[in-house]
Structure formats: structure tokens, C-alpha cells
Protein backbone atom coordinates (compact mmCIF):
# COMPACT_ATOMS: atom_id res chain seq x y z
CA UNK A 1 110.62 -45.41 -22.48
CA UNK A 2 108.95 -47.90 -19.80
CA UNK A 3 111.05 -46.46 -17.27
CA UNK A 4 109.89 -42.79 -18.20
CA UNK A 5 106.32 -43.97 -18.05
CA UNK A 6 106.43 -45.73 -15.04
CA UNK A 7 108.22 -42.86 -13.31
CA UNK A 8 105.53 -40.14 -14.73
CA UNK A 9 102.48 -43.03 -13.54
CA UNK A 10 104.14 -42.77 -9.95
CA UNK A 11 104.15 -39.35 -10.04
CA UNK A 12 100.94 -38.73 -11.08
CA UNK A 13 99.59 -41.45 -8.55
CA UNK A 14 101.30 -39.17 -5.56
CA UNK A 15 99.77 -36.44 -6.60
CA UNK A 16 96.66 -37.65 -6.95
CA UNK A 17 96.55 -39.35 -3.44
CA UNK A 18 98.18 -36.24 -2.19
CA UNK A 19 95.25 -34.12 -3.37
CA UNK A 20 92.81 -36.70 -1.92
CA UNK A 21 94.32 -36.39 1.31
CA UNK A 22 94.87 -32.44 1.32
CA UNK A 23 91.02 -32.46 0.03
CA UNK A 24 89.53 -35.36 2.18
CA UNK A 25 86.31 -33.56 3.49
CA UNK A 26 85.61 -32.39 -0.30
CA UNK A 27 86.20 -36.33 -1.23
CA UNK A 28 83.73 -37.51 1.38
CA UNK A 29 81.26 -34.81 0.14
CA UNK A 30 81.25 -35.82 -3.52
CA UNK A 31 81.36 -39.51 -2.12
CA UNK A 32 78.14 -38.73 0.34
CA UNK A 33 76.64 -36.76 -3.13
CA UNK A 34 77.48 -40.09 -5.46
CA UNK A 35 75.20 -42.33 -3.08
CA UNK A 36 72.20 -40.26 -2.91
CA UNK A 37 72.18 -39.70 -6.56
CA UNK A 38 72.85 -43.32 -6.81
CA UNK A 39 69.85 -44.28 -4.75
CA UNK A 40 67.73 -41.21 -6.02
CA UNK A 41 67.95 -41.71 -9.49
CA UNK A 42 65.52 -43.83 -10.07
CA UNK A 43 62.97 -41.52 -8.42
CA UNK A 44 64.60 -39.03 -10.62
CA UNK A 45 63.86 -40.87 -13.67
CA UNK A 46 60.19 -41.97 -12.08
CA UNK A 47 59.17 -38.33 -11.46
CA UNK A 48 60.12 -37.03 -15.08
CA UNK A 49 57.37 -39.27 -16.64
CA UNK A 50 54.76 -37.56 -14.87
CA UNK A 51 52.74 -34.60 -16.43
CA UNK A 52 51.05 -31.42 -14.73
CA UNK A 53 48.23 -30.07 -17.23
CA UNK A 54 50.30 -32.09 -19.73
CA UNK A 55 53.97 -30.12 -18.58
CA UNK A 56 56.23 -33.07 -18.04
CA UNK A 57 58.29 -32.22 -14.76
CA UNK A 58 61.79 -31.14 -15.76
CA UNK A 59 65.15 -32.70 -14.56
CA UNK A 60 65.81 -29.43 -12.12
CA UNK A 61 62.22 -30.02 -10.53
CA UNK A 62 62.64 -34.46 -10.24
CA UNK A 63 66.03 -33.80 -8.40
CA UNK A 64 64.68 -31.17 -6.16
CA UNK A 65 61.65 -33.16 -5.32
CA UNK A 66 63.90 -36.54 -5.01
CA UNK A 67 66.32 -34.72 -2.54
CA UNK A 68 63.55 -33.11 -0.17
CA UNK A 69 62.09 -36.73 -0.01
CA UNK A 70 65.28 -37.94 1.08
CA UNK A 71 65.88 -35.34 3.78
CA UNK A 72 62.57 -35.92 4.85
CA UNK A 73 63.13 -39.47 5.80
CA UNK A 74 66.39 -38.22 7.37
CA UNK A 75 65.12 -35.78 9.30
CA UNK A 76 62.30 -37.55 10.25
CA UNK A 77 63.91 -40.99 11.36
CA UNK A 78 66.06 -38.14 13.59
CA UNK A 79 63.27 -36.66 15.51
CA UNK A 80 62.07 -39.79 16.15
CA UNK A 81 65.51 -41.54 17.30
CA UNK A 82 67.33 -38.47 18.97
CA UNK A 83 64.12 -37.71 21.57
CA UNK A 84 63.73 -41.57 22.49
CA UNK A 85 67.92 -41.34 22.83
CA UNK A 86 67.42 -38.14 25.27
CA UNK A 87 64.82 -39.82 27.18
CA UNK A 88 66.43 -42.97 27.97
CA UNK A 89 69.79 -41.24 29.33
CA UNK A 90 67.32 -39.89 31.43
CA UNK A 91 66.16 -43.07 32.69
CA UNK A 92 69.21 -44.28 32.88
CA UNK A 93 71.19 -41.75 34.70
CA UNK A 94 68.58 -41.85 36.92
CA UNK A 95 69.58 -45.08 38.23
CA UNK A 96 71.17 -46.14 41.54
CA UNK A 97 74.30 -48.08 40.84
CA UNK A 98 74.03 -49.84 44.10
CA UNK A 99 70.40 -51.06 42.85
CA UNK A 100 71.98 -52.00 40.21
CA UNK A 101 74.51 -54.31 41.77
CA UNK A 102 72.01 -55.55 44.18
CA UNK A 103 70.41 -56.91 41.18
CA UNK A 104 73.55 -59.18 40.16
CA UNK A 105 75.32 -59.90 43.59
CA UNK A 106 75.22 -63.71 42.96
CA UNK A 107 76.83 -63.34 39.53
CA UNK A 108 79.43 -60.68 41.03
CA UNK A 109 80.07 -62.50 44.25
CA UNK A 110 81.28 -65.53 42.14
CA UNK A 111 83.20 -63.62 40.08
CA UNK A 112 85.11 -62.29 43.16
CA UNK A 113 85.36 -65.70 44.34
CA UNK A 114 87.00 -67.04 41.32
CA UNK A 115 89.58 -63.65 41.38
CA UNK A 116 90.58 -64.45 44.65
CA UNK A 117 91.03 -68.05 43.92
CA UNK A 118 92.39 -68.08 40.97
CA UNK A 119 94.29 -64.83 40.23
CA UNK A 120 94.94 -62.98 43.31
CA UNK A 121 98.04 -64.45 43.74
CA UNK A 122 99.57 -61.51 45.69
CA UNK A 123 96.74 -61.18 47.93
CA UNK A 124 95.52 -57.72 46.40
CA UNK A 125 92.81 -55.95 47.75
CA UNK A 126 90.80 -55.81 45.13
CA UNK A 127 86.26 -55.52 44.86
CA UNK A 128 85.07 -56.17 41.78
CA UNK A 129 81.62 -54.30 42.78
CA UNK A 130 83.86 -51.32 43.63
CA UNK A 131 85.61 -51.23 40.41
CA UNK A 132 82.01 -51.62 38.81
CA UNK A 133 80.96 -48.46 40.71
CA UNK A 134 83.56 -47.04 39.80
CA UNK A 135 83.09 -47.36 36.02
CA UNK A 136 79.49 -46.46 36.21
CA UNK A 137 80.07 -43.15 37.77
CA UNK A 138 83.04 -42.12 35.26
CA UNK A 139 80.62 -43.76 32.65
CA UNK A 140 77.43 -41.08 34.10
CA UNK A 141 80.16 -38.19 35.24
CA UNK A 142 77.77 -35.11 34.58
CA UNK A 143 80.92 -33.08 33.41
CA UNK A 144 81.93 -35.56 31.01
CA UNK A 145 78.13 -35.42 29.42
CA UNK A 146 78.68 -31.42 29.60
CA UNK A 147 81.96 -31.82 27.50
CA UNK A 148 80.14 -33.99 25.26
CA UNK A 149 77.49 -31.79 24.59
CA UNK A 150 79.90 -29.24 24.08
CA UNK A 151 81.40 -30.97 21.41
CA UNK A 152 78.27 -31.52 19.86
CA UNK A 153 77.72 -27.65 19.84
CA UNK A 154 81.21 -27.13 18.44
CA UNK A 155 80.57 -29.17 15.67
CA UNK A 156 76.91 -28.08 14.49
CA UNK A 157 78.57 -25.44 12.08
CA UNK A 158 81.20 -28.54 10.20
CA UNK A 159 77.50 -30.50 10.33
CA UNK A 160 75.43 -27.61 8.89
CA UNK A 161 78.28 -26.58 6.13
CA UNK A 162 78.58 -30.57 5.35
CA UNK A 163 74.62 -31.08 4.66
CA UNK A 164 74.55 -27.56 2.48
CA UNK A 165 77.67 -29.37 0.62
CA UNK A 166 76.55 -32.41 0.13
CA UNK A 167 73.12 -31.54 -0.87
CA UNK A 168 74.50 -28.88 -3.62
CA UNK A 169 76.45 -31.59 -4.96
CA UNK A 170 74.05 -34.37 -4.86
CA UNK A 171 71.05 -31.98 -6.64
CA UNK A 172 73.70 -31.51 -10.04
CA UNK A 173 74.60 -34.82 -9.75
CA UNK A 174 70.86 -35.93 -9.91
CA UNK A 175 69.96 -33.60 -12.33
CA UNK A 176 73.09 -34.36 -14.66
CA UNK A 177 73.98 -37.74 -14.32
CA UNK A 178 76.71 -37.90 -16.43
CA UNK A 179 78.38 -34.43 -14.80
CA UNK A 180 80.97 -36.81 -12.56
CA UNK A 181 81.62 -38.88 -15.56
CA UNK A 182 82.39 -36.33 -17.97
CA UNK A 183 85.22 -35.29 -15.36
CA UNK A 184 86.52 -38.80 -14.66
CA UNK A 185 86.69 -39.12 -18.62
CA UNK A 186 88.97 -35.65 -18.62
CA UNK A 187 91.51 -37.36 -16.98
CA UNK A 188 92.21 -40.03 -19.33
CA UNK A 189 93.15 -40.18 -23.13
CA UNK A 190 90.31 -40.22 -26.01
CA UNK A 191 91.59 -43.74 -26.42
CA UNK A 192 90.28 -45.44 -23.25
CA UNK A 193 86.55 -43.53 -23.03
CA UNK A 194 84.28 -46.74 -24.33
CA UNK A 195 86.21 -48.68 -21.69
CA UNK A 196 85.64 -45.84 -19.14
CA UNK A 197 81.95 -46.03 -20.45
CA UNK A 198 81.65 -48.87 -20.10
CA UNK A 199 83.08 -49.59 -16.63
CA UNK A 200 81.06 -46.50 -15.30
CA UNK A 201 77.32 -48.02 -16.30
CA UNK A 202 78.87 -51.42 -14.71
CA UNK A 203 80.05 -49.61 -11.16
CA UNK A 204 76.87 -47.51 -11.33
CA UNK A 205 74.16 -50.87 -11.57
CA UNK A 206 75.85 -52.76 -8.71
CA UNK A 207 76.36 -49.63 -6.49
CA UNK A 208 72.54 -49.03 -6.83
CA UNK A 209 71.92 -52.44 -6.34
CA UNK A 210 74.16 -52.51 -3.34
CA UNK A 211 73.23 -49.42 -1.65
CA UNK A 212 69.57 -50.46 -2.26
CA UNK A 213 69.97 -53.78 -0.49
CA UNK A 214 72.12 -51.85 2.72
CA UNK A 215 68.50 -49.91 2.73
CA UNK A 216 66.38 -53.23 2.55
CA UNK A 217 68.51 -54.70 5.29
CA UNK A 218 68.35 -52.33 7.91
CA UNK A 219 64.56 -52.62 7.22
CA UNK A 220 64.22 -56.39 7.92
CA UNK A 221 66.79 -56.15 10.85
CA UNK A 222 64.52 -53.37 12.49
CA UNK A 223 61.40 -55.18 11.67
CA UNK A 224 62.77 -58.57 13.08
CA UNK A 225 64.19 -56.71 16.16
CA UNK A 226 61.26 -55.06 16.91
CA UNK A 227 58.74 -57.59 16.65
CA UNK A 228 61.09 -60.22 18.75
CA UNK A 229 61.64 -57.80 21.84
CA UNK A 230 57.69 -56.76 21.35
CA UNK A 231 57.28 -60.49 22.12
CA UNK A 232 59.57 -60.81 25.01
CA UNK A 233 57.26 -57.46 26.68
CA UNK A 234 59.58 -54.75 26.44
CA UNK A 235 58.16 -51.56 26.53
CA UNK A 236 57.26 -49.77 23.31
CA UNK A 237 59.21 -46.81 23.19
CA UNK A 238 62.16 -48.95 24.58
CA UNK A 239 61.89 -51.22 21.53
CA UNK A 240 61.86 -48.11 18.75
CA UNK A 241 65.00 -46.93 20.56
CA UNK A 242 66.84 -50.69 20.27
CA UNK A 243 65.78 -51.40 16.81
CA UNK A 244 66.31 -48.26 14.96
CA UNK A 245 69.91 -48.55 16.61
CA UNK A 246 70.54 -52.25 15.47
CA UNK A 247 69.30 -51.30 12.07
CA UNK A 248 71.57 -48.53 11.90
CA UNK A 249 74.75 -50.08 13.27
CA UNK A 250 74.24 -53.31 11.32
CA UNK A 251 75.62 -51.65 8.28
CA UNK A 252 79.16 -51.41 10.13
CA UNK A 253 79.90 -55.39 8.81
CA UNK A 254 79.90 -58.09 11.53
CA UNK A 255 80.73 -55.57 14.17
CA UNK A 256 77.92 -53.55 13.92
CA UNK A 257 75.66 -56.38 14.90
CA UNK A 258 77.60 -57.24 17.81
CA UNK A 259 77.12 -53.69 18.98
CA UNK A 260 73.57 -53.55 18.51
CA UNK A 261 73.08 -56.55 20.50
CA UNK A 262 75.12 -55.12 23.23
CA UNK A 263 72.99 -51.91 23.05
CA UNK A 264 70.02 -54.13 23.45
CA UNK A 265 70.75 -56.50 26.26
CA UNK A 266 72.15 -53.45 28.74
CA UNK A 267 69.06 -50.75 27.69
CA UNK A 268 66.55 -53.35 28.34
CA UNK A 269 67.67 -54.57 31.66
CA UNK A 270 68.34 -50.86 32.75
CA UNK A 271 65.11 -49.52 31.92
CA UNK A 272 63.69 -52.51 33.98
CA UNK A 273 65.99 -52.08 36.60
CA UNK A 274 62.70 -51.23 39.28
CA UNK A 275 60.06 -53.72 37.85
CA UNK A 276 61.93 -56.79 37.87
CA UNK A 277 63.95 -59.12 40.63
CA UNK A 278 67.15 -60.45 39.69
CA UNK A 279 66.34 -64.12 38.24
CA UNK A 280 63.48 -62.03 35.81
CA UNK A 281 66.33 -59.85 34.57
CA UNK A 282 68.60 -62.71 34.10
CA UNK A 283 65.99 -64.12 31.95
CA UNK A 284 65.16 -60.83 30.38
CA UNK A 285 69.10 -60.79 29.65
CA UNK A 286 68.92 -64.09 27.73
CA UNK A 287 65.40 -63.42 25.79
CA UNK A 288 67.71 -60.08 24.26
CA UNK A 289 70.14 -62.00 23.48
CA UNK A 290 67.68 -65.12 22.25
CA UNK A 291 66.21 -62.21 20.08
CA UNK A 292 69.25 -60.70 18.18
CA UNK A 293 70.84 -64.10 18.02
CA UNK A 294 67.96 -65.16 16.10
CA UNK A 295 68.04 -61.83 13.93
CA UNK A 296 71.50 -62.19 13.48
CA UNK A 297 71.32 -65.89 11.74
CA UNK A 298 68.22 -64.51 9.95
CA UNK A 299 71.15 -61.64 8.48
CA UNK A 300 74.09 -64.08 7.76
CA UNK A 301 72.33 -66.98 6.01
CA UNK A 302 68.87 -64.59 4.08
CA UNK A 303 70.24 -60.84 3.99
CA UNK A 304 73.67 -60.86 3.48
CA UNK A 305 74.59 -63.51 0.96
CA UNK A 306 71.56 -61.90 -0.98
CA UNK A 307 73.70 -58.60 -1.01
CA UNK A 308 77.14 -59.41 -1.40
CA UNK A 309 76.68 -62.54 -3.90
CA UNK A 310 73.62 -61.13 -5.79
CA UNK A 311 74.20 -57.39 -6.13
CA UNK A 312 77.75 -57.32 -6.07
CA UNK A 313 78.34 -60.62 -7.37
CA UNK A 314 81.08 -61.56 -4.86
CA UNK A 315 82.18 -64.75 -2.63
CA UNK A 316 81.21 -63.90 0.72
CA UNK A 317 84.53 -65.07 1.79
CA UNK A 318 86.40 -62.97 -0.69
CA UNK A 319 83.96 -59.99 1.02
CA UNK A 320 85.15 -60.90 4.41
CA UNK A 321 88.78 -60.40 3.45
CA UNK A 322 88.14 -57.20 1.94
CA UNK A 323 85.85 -56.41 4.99
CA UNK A 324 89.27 -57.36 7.71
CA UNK A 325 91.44 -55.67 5.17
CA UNK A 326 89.70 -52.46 4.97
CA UNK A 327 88.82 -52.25 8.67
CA UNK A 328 93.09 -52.68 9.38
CA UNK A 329 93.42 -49.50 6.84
CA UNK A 330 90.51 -47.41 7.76
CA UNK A 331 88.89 -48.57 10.77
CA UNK A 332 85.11 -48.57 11.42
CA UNK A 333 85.12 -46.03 8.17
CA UNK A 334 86.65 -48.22 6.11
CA UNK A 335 84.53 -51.32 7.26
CA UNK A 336 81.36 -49.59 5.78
CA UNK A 337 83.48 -48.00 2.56
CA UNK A 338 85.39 -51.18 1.83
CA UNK A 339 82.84 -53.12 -0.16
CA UNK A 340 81.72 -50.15 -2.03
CA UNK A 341 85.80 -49.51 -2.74
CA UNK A 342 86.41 -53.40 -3.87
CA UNK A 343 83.63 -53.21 -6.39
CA UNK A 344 84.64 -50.48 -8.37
CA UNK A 345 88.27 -51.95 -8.27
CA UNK A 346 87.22 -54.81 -9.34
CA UNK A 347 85.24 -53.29 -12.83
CA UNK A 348 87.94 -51.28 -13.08
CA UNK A 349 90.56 -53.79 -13.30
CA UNK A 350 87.82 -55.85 -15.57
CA UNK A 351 87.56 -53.10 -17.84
CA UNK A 352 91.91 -52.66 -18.01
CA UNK A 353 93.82 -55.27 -16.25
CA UNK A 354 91.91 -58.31 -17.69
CA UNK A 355 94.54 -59.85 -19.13
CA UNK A 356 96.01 -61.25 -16.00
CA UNK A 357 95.15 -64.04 -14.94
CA UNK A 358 94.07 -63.35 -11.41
CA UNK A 359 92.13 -60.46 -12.43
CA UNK A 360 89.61 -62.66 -14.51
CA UNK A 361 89.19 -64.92 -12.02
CA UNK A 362 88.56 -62.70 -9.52
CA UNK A 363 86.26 -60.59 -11.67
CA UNK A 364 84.41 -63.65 -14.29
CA UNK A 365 81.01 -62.92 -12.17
CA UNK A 366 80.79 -59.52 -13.12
């Protein structure tokens, strides 16, 4: 009889991920549609105490109103970021490589000291400003910007059919909040539905409260950002363009910030390229970096232990390993996913596995 069961569990588990798979752009959909109506619902829930000439806004209207709101600030944090994007590729392309060497021939001319030195042991002919050249024109290769534009072009009908999707989903999900539920509780016996229940409100409060801290994050990291590189007397339109980027990448875990930073230092030394001589851009180079560094500490010992340990009530070396883990599975993807993943594994094994040992330990702060 175990045997049996076992066998008809594993066969119902392959079929399952096998669907999943077959059906991953529907999955990401309904996953996309579960976080706005995550985040939205307490707007949803706001809106439907409010009366017009004493008509109390219905359900259909709250969710409507609640998802234009939320494209709005999409939309509108786009046409702000994409134009200041466009505009400094122009700047940038723009630029003269060989200024832009001239800038750093110490640094470089040390650097090809120490190759020939140190490493050309074959006596190579070998220019480290050529290779550099090199990289920046492949890097700035009009065609290659052509093709990518292209793509872009290619892809604006999967974009448009994956906002329609994900916005039909996410306005009955907001105006029905128990319509996933009711199918996750189809595909489980009568027995187990207070447990399901029960686990559901539990993933549902520390999802909000997770995705709601992600938001309050990239806030403070684009508010620190920006008011540290206003100090250091980079230009304005500059700075919008560096912190809306580190405040979007930061929610790619420990690598995103890296990135950001990176963005940051080369952008604002290459927009500056013409106004400053090469020991001002050096120090320009180490106020960035100054700047996120600071930010950065501000994130790891205020922002983050705040999210992982208070709203998902995790150790935030237990969320590291899941974090490593999930970026070896899933890459970048499965860096932002993973936490999200490990918390509702981790109610769900409360809810049905707690009688093993590990799982209570692992699980006693939920």
C-alpha cells in the first residue's frame, strides 16, 4: 500500500512539474498576477470603504481603480527612466575612445608595465590600450545597437500579450481573493482544507509584508543614491538615471548592488569625460564608489535584516543559502524568486511536515 502511494505521489509530482514546464509563461503570468494582488489588496480593501452619494464602491470598481494606479506608477517611472536611458547612449556613443584613454594613460601604462614584466613571458605583442579600443568599439558597434533594437521590436507583441495577461489575471484575482485558493484547495482532499487555510492566510501576510518591504527598499536605496551623488556635483539628470537603476537592480540579491555601483562609477565618469582632467575623474571615480559603498552598508546592516528577519522571519544566513542555492538553479531569475519560493515552502512544510524535526526548527519563527 506505501509502495502504491508513493509510486502514484511520483507520478503525480511529474506531471505536475511537467505541466509547469510545458505552461511556464502561463505560470509566470499567474505568478506576476499573485504579486500585484498581493501588494494591491490593501488598496482594494481601502477603496471599498469609501462612499459616492452614499454608494459604497464595489469590488469590480476597487480592483479596477487599484490596477490603473499601479500601471500608472509603471508607466510613469518608464517615461521617465527609458528617455534619460536614450539620452545618455547618446552622450556616450558620442565619445572619443582615444579621449577616453588619454584620460587614464598613467593607470594603463602601468598596467602594461606590470604585463610585460610579469606575464609576458613569451614576449607577445600585446597593448592593453588596443585591446581597450577594441572592446569599446564592439561594445558601441552601430549594427550591434541595430540588432538590439530589432529585438526589442520583435518582442513588443510577447510584451503587449504578457501585460493584457497579466493584468486580466491580476483584476479577478483582486476582485476575488480567494479565486486562486479555491483552485489550490481542488487539488487536495476535504481532509487537509483548514490546514490549506490556514497555510494560505500565513504565505499571503509575509508575501505582502515582503513584497512591501522590496518596494520600501528600492525607495531608500534611490533616495540615498541620489542625494550622495547630488553631493559629490553630478549632474541632475545624470543622477535620476543612476539611482532609479540602483534601485531597480538592488532587488537582484547581493548582485544587483554590485551592478548598480558599476553602472554608477562608469556613467558618471563618461558623461564627464570633457569637463574634467584625469586626477578630477580619478577622484570622481572614488566619490561613486564612496557613495554606493556607503548606501550599500546602509542596505546590509538597516534594510535588509529588516526584510528578511522581520517580514519573513528568517536567519539572514539561512536567506543567503537559499539566495546561492536558487541563483545555481535559476540564475538571476531565481535570485529574485528564491526568497519568495523558500517562504511558502517553509509554511507549507509547517502546516504538513511538522513533525520532523528539522522542519520545526527551521520553521519555529513562523
Amino acid at each position: 500500500m506505501n509502495i502504491a502511494r508513493l509510486l502514484k505521489c511520483l507520478v503525480g509530482v511529474t506531471i505536475f512539474v511537467t505541466l509547469i514546464w510545458f505552461f511556464s509563461p502561463i505560470v509566470i503570468y499567474v505568478m506576476l498576477a499573485s504579486v500585484i494582488a498581493l501588494v494591491g489588496r490593501p488598496m482594494v480593501t481601502l477603496l471599498m470603504k469609501f462612499k459616492i452619494w452614499k454608494i459604497r464602491i464595489s469590488k469590480g470598481v476597487a480592483a479596477l481603480i487599484t490596477l490603473l494606479l499601479i500601471w500608472f506608477f509603471v508607466f510613469a517611472f518608464l517615461s521617465l527612466f527609458i528617455p534619460l536611458l536614450i539620452t545618455e547612449i547618446t552622450i556616450i556613443s558620442s565619445i572619443d575612445p582615444q579621449l577616453l584613454l588619454s584620460h587614464f594613460s598613467e593607470p594603463l601604462n602601468s598596467i602594461q608595465a606590470f604585463y610585460n614584466q610579469y606575464i609576458n613571458y613569451a614576449n607577445e605583442t600585446f597593448s592593453v590600450k588596443e585591446l581597450i579600443l577594441d572592446r569599446i568599439a564592439e561594445t558601441f558597434n552601430i549594427s550591434k545597437v541595430v540588432a538590439i533594437l530589432s529585438g526589442i521590436s520583435a518582442a513588443l507583441g510577447n510584451i503587449v500579450i504578457a501585460v493584457f495577461s497579466v493584468t486580466f489575471i491580476s483584476f479577478f484575482l483582486l476582485r476575488d481573493r480567494t479565486l486562486l485558493l479555491r483552485v489550490i484547495l481542488l487539488l487536495f482532499p476535504e481532509n487537509r482544507e483548514a490546514e490549506i487555510l490556514h497555510a494560505s492566510n500565513s504565505i499571503n501576510q509575509l508575501l505582502r509584508r515582503y513584497f512591501v518591504g522590496v518596494a520600501l527598499q528600492s525607495t531608500f536605496i534611490f533616495a540615498l543614491v541620489f542625494i550622495g551623488l547630488t553631493i559629490v556635483g553630478i549632474d541632475l539628470s545624470h543622477v535620476m538615471l543612476i539611482s532609479s537603476f540602483a534601485a531597480v537592480i538592488n532587488v537582484i540579491p547581493y548582485v544587483g548592488p554590485l551592478i548598480g555601483a558599476l553602472f554608477g562609477v562608469v556613467v558618471g565618469v563618461l558623461v564627464n569625460l570633457q569637463v574634467y582632467d584625469q586626477g578630477a575623474l580619478l577622484y570622481l571615480m572614488l566619490y561613486i564608489a564612496i557613495v554606493f559603498a556607503i548606501v550599500q552598508l546602509i542596505d546590509n546592516f538597516i534594510f535588509q535584516p529588516y526584510i528578511f528577519s522581520t517580514t519573513v522571519k528568517a536567519h539572514p544566513l539561512e536567506i543567503f543559502i537559499v539566495i546561492l542555492m536558487s541563483g545555481f538553479i535559476g540564475g538571476v531569475l531565481g535570485m529574485i524568486v528564491g526568497v519568495p519560493i523558500y517562504t511558502i515552502l517553509r509554511v507549507v512544510a509547517k502546516e504538513f511536515l511538522s513533525r520532523y524535526r528539522f522542519i520545526r526548527k527551521i520553521t519555529q519563527s513562523i
